[in-house]
Protein backbone atom coordinates (compact mmCIF):
# COMPACT_ATOMS: atom_id res chain seq x y z
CA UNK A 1 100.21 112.40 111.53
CA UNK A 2 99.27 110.88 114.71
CA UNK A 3 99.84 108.01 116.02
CA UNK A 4 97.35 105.70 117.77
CA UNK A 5 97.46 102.54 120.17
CA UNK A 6 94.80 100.39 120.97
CA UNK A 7 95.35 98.45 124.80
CA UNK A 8 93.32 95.37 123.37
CA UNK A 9 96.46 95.00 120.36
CA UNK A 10 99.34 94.62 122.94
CA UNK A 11 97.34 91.71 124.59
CA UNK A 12 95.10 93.35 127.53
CA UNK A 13 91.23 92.91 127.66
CA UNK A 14 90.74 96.56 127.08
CA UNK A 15 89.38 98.76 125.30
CA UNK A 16 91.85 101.90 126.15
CA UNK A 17 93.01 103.98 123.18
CA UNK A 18 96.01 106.29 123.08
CA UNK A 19 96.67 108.61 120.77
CA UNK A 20 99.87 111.24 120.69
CA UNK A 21 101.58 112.92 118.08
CA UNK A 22 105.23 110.02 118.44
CA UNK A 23 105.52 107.41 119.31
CA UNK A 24 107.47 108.20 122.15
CA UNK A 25 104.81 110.24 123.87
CA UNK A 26 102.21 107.31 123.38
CA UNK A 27 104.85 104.69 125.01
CA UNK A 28 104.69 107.33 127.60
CA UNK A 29 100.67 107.03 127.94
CA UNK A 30 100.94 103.73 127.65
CA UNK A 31 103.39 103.07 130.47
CA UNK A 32 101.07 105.45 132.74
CA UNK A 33 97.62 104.00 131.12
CA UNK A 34 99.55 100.27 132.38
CA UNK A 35 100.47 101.74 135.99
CA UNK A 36 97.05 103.01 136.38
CA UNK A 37 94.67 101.11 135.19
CA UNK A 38 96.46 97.37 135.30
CA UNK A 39 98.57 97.50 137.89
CA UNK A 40 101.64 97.42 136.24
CA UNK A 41 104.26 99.22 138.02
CA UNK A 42 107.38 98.06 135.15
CA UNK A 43 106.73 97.61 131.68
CA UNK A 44 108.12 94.32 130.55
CA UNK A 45 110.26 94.63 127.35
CA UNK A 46 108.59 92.01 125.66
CA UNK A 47 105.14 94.36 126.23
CA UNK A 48 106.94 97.46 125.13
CA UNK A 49 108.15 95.54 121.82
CA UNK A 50 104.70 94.44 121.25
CA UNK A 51 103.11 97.96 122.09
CA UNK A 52 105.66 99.69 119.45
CA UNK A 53 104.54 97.27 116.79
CA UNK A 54 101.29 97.57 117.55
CA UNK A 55 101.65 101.37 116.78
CA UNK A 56 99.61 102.97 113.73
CA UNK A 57 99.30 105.95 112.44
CA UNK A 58 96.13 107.64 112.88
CA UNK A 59 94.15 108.42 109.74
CA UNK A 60 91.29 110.06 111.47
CA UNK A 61 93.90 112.95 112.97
């Protein structure tokens, strides 16, 4: 099952999805999605804790 990760759970004012088939490969996104679009050259761990919580798997895929 996939997993899924909506920007706007881990605290960002954004409507970015990820999806990927582990969670390591949407951390991955995520961390590029962060670099990209928000300017965020280092992931705090605190963001990465709350992004791997925030985690579901996708029922739609």
């Amino acid at each position: 099952m996939a997993k899924v990760l909506r920007c706007r759970d881990v605290g960002f004012d954004c409507e970015a999805v990820v999806q990927a088939d582990s969670q390591d490969e949407v951390l991955a996104q995520v961390a590029a999605h962060a670099r990209e679009v928000h300017g965020v050259e280092e992931v705090p761990e605190e963001v990465v804790e709350r992004a791997i919580r925030a985690i579901r798997d996708d029922s739609q895929g």
